[in-house]
Every structure is written in structure tokens, then in C-alpha cells.
PDB file of N, CA and C in Angstrom:
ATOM      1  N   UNK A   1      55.238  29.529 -37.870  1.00  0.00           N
ATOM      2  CA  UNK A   1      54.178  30.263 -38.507  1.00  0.00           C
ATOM      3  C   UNK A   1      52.834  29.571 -38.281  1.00  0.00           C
ATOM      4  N   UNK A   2      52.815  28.159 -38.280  1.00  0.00           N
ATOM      5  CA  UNK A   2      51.975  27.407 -38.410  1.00  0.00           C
ATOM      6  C   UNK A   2      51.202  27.522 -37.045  1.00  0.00           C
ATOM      7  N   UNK A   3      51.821  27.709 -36.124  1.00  0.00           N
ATOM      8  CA  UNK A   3      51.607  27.491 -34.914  1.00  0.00           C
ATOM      9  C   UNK A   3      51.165  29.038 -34.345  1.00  0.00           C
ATOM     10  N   UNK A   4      51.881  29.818 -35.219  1.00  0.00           N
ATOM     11  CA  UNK A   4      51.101  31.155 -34.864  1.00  0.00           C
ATOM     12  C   UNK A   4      50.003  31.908 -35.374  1.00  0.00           C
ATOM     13  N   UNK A   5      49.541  31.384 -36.683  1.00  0.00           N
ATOM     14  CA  UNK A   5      48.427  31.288 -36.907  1.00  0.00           C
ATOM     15  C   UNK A   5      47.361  30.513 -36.022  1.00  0.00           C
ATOM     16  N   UNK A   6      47.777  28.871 -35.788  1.00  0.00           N
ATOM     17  CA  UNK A   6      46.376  28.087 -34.705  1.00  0.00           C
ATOM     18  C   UNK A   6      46.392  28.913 -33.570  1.00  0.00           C
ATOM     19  N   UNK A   7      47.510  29.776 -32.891  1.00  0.00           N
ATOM     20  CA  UNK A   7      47.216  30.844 -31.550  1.00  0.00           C
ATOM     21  C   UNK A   7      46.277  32.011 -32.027  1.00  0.00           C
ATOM     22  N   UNK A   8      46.653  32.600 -33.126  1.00  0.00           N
ATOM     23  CA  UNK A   8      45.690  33.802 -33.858  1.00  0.00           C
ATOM     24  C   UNK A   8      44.543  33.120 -34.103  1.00  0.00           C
ATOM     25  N   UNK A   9      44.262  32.253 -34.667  1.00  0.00           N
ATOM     26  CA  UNK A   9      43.039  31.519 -34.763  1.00  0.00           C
ATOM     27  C   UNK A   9      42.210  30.973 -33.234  1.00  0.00           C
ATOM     28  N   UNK A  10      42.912  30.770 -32.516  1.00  0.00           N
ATOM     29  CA  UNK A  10      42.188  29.988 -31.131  1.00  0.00           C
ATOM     30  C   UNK A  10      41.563  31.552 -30.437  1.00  0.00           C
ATOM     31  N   UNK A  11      42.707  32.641 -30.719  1.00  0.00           N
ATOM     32  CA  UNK A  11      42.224  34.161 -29.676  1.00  0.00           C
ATOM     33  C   UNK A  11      40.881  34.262 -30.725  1.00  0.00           C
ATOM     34  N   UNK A  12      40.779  34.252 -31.730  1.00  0.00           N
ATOM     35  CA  UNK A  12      40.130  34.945 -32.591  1.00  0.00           C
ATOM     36  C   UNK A  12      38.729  34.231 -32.140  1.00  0.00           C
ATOM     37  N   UNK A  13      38.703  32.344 -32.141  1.00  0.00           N
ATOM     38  CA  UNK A  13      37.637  31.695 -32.101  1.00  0.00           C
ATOM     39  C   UNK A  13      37.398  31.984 -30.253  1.00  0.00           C
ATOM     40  N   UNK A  14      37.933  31.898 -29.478  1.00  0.00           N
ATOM     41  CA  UNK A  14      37.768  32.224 -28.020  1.00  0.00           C
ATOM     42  C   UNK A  14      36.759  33.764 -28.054  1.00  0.00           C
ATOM     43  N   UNK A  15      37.489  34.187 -29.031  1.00  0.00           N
ATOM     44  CA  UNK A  15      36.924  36.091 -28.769  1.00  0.00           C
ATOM     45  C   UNK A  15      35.487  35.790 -29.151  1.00  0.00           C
ATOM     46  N   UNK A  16      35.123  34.654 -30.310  1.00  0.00           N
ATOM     47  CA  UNK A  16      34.231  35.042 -31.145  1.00  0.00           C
ATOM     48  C   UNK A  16      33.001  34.005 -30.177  1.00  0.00           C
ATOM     49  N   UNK A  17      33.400  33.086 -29.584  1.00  0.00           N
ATOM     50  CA  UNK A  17      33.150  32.074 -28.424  1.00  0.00           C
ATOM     51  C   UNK A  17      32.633  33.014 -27.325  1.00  0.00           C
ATOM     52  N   UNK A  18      32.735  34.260 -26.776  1.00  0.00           N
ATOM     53  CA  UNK A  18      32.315  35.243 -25.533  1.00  0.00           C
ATOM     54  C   UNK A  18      31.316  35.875 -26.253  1.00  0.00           C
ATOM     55  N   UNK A  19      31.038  36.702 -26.935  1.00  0.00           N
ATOM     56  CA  UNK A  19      29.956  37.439 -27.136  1.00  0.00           C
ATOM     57  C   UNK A  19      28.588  36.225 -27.414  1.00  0.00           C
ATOM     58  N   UNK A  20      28.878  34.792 -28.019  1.00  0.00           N
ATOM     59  CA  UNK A  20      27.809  34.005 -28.382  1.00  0.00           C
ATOM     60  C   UNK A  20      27.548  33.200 -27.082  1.00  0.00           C
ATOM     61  N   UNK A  21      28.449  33.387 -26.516  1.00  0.00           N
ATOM     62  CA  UNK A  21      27.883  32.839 -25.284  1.00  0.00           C
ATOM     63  C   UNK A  21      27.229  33.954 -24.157  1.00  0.00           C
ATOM     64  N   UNK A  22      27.427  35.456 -24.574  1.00  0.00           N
ATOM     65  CA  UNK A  22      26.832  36.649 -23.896  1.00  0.00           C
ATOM     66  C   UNK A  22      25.344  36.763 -24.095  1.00  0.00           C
ATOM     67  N   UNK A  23      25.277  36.308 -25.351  1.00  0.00           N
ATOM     68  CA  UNK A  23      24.240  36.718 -26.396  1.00  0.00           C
ATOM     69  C   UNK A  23      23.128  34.908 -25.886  1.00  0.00           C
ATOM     70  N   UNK A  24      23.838  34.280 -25.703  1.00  0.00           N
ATOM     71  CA  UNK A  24      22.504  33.109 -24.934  1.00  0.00           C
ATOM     72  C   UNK A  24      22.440  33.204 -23.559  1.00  0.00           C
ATOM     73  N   UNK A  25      22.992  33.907 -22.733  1.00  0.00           N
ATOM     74  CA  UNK A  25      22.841  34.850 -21.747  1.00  0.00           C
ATOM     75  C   UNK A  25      21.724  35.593 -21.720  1.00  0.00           C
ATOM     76  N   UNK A  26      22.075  36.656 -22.633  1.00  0.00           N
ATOM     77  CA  UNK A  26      20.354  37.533 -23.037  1.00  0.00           C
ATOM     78  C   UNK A  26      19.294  36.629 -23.195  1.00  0.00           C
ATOM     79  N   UNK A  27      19.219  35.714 -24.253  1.00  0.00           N
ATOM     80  CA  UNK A  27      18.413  34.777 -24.673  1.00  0.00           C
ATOM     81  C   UNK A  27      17.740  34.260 -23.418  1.00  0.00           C
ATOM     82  N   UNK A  28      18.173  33.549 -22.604  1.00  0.00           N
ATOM     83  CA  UNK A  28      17.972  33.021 -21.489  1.00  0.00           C
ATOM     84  C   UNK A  28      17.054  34.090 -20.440  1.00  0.00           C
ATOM     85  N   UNK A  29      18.004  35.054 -20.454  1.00  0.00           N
ATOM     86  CA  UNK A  29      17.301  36.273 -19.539  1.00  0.00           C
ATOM     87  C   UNK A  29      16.082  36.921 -20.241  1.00  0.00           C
ATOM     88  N   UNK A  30      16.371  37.044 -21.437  1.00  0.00           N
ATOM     89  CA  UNK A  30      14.840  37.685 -22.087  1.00  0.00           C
ATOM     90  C   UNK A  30      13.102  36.385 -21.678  1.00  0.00           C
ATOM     91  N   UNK A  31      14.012  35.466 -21.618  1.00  0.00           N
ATOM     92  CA  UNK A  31      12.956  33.938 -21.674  1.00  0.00           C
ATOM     93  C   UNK A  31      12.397  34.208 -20.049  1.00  0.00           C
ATOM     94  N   UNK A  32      13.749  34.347 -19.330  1.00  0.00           N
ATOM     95  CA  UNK A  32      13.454  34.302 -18.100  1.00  0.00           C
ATOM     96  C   UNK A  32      12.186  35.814 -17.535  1.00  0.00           C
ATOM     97  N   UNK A  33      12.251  36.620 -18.095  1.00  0.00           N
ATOM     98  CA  UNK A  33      11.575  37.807 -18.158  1.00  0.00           C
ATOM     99  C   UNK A  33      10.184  37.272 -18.757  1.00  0.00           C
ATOM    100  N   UNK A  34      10.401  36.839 -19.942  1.00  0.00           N
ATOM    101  CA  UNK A  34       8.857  36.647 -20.537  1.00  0.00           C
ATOM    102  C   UNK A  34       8.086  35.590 -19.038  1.00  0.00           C
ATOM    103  N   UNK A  35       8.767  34.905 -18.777  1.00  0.00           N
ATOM    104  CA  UNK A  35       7.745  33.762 -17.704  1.00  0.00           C
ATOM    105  C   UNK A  35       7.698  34.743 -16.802  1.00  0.00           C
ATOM    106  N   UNK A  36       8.370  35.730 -16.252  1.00  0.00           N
ATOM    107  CA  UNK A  36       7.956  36.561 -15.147  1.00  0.00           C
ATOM    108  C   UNK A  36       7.132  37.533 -15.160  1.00  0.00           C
ATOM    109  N   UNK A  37       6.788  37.733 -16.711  1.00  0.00           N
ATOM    110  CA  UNK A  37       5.542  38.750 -16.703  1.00  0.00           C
ATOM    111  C   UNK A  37       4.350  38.680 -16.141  1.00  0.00           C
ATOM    112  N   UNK A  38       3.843  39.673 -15.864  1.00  0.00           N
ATOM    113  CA  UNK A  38       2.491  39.367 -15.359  1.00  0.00           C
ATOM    114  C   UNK A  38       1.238  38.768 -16.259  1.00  0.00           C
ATOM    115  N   UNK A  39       0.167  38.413 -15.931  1.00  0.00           N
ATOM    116  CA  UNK A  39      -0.852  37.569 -16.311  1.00  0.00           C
ATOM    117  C   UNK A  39      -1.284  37.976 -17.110  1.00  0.00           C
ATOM    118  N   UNK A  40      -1.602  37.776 -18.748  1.00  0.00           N
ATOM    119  CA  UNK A  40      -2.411  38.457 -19.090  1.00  0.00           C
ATOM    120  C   UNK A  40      -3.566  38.279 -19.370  1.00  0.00           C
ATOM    121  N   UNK A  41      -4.232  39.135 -19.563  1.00  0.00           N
ATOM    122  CA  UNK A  41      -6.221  39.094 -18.947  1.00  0.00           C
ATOM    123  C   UNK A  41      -6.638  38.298 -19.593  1.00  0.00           C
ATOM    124  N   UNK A  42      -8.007  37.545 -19.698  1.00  0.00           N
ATOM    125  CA  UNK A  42      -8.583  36.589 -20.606  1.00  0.00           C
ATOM    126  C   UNK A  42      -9.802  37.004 -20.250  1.00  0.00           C
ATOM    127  N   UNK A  43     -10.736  36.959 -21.518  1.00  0.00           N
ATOM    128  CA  UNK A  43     -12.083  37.238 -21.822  1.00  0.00           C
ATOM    129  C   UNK A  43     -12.923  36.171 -22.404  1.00  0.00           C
ATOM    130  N   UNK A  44     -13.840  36.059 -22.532  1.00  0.00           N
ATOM    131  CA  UNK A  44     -14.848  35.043 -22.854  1.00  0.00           C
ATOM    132  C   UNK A  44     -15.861  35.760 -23.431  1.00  0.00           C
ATOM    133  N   UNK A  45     -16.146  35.763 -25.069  1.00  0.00           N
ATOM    134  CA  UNK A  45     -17.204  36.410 -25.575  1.00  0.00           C
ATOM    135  C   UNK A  45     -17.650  36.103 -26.882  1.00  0.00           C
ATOM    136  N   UNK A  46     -18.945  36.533 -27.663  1.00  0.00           N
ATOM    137  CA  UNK A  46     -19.328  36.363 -28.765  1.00  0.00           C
ATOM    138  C   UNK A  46     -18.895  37.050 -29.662  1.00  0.00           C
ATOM    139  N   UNK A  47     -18.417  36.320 -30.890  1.00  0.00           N
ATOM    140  CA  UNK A  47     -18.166  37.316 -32.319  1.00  0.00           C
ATOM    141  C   UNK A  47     -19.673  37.985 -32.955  1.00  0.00           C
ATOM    142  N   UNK A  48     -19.885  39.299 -32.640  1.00  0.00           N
ATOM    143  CA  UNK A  48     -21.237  40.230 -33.426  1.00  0.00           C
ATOM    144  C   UNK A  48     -20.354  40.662 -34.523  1.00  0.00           C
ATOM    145  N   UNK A  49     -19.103  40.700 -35.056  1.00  0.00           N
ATOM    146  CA  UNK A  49     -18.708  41.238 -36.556  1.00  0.00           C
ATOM    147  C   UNK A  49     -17.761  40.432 -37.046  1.00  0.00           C
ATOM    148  N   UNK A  50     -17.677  40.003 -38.387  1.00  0.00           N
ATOM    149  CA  UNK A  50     -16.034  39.535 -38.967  1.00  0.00           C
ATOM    150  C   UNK A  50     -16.268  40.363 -40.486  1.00  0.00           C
ATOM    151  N   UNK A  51     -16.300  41.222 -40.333  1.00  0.00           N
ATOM    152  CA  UNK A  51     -16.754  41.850 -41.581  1.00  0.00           C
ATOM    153  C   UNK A  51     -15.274  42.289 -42.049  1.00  0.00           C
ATOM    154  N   UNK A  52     -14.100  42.865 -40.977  1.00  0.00           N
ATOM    155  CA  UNK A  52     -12.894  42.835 -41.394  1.00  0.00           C
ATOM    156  C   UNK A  52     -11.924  41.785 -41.719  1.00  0.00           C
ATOM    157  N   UNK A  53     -10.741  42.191 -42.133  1.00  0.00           N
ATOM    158  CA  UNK A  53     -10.274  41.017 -42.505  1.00  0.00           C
ATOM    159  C   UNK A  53      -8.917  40.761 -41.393  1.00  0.00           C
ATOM    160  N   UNK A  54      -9.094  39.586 -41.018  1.00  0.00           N
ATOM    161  CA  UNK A  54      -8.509  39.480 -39.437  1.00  0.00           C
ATOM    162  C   UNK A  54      -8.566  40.200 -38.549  1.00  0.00           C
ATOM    163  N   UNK A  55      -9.527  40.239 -38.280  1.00  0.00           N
ATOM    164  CA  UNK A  55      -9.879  41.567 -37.333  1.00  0.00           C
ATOM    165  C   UNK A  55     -11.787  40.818 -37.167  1.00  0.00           C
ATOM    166  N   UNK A  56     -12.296  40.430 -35.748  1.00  0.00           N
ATOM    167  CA  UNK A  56     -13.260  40.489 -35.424  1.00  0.00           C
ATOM    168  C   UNK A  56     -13.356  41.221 -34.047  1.00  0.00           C
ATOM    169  N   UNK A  57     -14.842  41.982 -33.913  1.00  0.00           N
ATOM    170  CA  UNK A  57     -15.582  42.243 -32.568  1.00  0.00           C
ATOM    171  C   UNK A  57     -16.157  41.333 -32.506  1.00  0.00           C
ATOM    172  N   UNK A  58     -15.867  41.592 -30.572  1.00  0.00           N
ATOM    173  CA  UNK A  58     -16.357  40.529 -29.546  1.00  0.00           C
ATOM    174  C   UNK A  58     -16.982  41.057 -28.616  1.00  0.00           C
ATOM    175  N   UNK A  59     -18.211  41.106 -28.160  1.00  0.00           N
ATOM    176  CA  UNK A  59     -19.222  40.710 -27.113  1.00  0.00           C
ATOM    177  C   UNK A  59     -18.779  40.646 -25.952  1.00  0.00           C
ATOM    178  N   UNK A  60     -18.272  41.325 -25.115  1.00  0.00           N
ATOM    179  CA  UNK A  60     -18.106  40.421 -23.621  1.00  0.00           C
ATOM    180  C   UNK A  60     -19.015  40.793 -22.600  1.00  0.00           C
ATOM    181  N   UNK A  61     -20.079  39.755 -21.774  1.00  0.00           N
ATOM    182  CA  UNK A  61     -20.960  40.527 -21.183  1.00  0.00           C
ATOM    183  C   UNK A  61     -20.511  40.345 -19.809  1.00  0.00           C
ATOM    184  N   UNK A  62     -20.931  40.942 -18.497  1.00  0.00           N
ATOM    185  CA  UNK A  62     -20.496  40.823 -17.392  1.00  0.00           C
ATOM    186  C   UNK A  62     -22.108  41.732 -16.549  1.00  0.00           C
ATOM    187  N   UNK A  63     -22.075  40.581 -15.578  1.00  0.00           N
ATOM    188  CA  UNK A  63     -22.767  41.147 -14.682  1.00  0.00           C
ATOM    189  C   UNK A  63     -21.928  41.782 -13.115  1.00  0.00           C
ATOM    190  N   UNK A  64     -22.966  42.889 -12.839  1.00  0.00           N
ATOM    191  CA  UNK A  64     -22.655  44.099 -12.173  1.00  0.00           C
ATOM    192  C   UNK A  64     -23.604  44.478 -11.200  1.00  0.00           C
ATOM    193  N   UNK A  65     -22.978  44.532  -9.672  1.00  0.00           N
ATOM    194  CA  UNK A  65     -24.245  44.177  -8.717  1.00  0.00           C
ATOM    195  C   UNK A  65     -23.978  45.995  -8.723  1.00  0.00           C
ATOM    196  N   UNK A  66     -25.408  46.244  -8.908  1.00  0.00           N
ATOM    197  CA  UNK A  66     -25.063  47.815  -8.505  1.00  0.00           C
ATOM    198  C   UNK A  66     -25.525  48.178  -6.963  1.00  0.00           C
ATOM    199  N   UNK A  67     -24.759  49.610  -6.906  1.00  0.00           N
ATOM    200  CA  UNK A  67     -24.590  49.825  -5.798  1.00  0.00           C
ATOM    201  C   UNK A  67     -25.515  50.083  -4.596  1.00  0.00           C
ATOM    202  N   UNK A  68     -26.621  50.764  -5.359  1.00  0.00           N
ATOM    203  CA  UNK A  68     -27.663  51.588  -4.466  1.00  0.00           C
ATOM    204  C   UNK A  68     -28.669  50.363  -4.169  1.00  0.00           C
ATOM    205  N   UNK A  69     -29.112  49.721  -5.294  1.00  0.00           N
ATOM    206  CA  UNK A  69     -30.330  48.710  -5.342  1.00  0.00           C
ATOM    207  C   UNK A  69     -29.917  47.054  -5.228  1.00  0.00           C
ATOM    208  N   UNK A  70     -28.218  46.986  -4.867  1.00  0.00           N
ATOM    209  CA  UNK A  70     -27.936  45.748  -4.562  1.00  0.00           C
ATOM    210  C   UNK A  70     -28.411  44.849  -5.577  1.00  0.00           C
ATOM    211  N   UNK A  71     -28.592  44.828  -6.962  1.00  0.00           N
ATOM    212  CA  UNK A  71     -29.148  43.769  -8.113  1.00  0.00           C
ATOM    213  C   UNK A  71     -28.270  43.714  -8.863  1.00  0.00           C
ATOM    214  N   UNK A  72     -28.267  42.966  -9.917  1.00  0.00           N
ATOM    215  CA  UNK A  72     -27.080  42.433 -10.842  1.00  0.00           C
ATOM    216  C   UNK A  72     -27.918  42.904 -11.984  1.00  0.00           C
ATOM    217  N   UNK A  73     -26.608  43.595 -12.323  1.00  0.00           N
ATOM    218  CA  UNK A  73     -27.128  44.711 -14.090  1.00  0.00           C
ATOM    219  C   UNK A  73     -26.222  44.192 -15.135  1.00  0.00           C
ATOM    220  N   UNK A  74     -26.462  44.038 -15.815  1.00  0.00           N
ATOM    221  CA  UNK A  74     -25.657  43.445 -17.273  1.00  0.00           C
ATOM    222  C   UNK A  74     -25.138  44.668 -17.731  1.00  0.00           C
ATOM    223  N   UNK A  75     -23.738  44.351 -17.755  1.00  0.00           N
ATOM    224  CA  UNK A  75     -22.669  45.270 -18.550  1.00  0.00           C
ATOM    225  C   UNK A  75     -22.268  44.530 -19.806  1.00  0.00           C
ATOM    226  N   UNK A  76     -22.263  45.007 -20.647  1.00  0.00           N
ATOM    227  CA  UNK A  76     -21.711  44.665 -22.439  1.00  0.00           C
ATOM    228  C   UNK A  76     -20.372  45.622 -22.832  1.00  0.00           C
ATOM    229  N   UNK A  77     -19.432  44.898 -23.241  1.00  0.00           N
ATOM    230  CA  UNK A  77     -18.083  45.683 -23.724  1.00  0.00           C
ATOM    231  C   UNK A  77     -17.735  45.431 -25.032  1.00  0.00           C
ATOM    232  N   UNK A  78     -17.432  45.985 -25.733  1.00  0.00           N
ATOM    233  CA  UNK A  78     -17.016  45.534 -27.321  1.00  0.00           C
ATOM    234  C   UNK A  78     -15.794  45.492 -27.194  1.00  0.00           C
ATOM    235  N   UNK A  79     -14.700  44.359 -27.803  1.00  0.00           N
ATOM    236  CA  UNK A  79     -13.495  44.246 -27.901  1.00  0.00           C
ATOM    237  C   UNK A  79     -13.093  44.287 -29.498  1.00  0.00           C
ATOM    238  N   UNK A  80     -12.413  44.561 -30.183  1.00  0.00           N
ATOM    239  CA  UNK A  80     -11.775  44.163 -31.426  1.00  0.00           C
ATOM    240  C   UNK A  80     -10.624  43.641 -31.307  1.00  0.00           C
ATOM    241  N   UNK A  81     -10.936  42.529 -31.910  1.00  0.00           N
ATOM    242  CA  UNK A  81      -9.394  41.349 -31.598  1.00  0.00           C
ATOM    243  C   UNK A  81      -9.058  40.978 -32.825  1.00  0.00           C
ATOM    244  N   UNK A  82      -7.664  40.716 -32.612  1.00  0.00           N
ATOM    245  CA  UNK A  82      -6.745  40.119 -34.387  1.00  0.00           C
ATOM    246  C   UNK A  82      -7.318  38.529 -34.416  1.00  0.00           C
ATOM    247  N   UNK A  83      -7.858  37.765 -35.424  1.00  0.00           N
ATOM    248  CA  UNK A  83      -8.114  36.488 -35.358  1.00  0.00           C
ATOM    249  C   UNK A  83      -7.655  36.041 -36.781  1.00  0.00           C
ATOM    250  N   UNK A  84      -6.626  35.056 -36.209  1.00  0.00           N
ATOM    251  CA  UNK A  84      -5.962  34.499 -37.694  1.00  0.00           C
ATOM    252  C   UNK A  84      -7.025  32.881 -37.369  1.00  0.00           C
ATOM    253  N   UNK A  85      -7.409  32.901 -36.364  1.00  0.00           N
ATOM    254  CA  UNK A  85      -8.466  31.248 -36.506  1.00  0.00           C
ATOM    255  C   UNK A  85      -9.566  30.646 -37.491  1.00  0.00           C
ATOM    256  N   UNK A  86     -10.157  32.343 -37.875  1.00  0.00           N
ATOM    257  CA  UNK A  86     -11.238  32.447 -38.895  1.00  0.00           C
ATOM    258  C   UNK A  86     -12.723  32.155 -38.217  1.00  0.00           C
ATOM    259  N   UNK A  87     -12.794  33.144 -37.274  1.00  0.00           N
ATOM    260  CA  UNK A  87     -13.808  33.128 -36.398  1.00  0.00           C
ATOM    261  C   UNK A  87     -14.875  33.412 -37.329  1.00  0.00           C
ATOM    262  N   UNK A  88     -16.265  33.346 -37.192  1.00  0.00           N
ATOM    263  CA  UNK A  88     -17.295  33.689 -37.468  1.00  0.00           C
ATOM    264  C   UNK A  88     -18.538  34.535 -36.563  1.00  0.00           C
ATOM    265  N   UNK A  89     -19.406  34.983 -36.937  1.00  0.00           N
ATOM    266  CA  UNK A  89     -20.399  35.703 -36.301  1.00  0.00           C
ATOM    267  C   UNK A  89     -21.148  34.421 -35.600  1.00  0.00           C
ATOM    268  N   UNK A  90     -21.541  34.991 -33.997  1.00  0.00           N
ATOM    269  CA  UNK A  90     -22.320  33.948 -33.096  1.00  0.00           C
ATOM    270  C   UNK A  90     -21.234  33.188 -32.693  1.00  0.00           C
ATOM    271  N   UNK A  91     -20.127  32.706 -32.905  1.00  0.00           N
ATOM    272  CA  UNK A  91     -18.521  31.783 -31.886  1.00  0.00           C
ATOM    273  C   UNK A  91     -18.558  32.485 -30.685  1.00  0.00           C
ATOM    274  N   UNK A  92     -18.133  31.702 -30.044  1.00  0.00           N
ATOM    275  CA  UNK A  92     -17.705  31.959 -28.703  1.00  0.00           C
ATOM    276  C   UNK A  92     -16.414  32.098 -28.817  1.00  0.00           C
ATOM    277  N   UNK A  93     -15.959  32.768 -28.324  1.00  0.00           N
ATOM    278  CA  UNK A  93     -14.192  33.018 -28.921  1.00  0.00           C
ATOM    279  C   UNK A  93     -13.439  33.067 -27.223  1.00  0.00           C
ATOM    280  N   UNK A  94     -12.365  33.281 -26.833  1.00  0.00           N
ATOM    281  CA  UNK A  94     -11.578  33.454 -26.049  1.00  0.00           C
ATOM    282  C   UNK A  94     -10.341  34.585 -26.836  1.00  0.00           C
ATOM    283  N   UNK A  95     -10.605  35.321 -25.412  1.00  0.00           N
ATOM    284  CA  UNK A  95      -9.817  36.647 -26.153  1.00  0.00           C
ATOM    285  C   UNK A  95      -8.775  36.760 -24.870  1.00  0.00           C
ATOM    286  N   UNK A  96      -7.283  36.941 -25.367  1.00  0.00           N
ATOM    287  CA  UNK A  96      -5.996  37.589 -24.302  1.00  0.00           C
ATOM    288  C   UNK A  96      -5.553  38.936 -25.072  1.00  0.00           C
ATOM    289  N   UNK A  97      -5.154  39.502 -23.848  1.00  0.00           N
ATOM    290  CA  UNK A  97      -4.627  40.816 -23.938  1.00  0.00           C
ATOM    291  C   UNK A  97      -3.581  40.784 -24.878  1.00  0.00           C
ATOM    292  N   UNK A  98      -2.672  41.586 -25.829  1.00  0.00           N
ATOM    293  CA  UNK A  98      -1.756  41.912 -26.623  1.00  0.00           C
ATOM    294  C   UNK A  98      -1.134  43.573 -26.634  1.00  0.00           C
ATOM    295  N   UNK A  99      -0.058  42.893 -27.171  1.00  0.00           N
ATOM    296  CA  UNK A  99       0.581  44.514 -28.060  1.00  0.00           C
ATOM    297  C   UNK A  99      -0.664  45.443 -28.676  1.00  0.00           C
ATOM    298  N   UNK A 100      -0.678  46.754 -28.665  1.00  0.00           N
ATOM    299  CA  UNK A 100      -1.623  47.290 -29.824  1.00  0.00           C
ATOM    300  C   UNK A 100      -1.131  46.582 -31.390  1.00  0.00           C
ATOM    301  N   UNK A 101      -1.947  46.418 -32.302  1.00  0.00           N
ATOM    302  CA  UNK A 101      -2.040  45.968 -33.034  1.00  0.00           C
ATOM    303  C   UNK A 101      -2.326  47.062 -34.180  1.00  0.00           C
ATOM    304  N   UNK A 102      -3.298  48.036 -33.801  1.00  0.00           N
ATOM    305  CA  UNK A 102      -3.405  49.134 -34.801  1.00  0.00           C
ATOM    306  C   UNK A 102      -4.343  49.970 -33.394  1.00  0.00           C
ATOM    307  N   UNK A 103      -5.176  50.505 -34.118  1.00  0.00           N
ATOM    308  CA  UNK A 103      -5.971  52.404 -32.940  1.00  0.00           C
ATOM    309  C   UNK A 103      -6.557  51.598 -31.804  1.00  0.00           C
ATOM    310  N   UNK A 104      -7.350  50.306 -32.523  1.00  0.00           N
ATOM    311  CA  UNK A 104      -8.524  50.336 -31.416  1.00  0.00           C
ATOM    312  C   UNK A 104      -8.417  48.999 -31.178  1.00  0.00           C
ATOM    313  N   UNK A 105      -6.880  48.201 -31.573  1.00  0.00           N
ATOM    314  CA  UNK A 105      -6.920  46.574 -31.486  1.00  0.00           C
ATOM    315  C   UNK A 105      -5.754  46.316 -30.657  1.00  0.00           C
ATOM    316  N   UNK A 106      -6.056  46.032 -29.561  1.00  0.00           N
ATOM    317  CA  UNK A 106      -5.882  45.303 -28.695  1.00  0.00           C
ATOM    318  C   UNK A 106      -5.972  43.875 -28.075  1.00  0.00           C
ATOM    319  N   UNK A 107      -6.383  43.082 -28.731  1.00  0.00           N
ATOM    320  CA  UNK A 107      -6.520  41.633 -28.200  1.00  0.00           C
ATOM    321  C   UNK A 107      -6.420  40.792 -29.234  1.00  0.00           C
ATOM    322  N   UNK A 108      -6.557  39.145 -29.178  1.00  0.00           N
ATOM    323  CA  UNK A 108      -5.890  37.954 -29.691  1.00  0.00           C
ATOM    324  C   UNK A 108      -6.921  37.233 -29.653  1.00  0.00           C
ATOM    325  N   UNK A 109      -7.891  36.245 -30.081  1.00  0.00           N
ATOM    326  CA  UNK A 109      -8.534  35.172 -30.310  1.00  0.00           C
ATOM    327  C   UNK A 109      -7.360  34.389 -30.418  1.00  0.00           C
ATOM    328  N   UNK A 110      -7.716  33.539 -28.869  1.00  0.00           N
ATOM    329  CA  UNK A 110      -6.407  32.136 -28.744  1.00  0.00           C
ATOM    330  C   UNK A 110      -7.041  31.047 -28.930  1.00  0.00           C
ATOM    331  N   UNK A 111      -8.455  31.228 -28.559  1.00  0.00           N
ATOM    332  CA  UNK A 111      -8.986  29.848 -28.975  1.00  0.00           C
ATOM    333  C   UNK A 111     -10.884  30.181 -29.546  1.00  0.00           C
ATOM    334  N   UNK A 112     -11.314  29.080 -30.505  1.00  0.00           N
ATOM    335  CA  UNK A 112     -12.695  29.246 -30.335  1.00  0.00           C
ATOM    336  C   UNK A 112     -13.405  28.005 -29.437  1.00  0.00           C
ATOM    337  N   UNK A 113     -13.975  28.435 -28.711  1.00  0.00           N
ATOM    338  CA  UNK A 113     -14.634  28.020 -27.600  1.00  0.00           C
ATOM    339  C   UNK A 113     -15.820  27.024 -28.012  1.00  0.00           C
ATOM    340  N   UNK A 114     -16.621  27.407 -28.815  1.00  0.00           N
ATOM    341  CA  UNK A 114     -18.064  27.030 -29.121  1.00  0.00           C
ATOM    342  C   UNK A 114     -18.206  27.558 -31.145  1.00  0.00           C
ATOM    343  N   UNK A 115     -18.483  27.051 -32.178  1.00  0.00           N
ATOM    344  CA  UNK A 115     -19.138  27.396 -33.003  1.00  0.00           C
ATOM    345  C   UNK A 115     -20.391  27.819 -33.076  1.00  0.00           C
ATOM    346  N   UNK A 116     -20.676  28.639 -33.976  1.00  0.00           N
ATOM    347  CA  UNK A 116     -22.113  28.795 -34.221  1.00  0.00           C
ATOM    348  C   UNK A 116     -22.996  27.638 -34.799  1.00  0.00           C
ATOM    349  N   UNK A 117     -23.781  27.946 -34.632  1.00  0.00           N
ATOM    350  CA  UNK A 117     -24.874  26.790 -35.097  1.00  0.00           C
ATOM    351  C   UNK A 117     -25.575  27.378 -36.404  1.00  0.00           C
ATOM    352  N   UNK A 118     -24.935  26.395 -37.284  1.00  0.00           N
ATOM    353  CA  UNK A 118     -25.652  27.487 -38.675  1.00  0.00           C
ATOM    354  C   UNK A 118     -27.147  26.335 -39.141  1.00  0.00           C
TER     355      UNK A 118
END
């Protein structure tokens, strides 16, 4: 009996031994997927709002040689990014791409770059 229980017990722990070793399989492969994703974008810009709560707009300016007159024109983009850092108005922030977050939030404050000068 004794002995046929430790066999019922060894199938049981073997059985239960394959799926946890299936399952760090996935683990592994999901990891291996995340490093194979592609790049995601990075921005460089000023906080003009923190009026929400985790939630600031960002500034990003970019120059733009236009086409006809060959000169460099300043383009301005507004971003709204999630910031758990506690950015302030005037920071220089660093912004990466994300999951939507809610309608119009799209991006991450990963780092602040520069403080304001109060």
C-alpha cells in the first residue's frame, strides 16, 4: 500500500512537475519576446501643465527644414504623459512611448532631465 501510494504520489508530483515547468517555458518566452520588441520612441520636452493628478503635458519642440524655402521652422507637439516622478511646470522631462493609459495618454515620464529653476 505504502509503496503504492509513493507511485500515486511520484505520477501525481511528476504530472504536477510538467505544466510548472511548461509554464517557465512561457515565462522565458514571454521575456524573450519583451527584449525582441521593437524600440520604443523617446522624446525630450518641457512640462507647460501638472494641473492633473499624474498626468502632465509636455512640450516637444522639433525643428523642420521646409520644403519650398529650404529653412528650419519650429514644430511644437503637446504630449500628455502619466508621471508618478512628480514633475513640475518648466522640467525637462524625458518621455517613452506606452500602453494607452486613458483617451489622450499615451506616454511615461522615465526620467526628469533638468528641474526648474524656481
Amino acid at each position: 500500500m505504502a509503496e503504492e501510494n509513493q507511485a500515486e504520489g511520484n505520477t501525481s508530483a511528476a504530472a504536477s512537475d510538467t505544466p510548472v515547468t511548461e509554464s517557465n517555458n512561457v515565462a522565458a518566452q514571454a521575456s524573450a519576446n519583451r527584449a525582441a520588441r521593437a524600440h520604443r520612441s523617446q522624446k525630450v520636452g518641457s512640462v507647460v501643465s501638472d494641473k492633473m493628478q499624474k498626468t502632465v503635458v509636455v512640450r516637444v519642440d522639433r525643428l523642420v527644414r521646409h520644403t519650398k524655402y529650404r529653412r528650419y521652422v519650429r514644430r511644437t507637439s503637446k504630449f500628455m504623459a502619466h508621471d508618478e516622478l512628480g514633475a513640475t511646470i518648466g522640467d525637462k522631462v524625458r518621455i517613452v512611448e506606452t500602453r494607452p493609459m486613458s483617451a489622450r495618454k499615451r506616454w511615461r515620464v522615465i526620467e526628469i532631465v533638468q528641474k526648474a529653476a524656481k
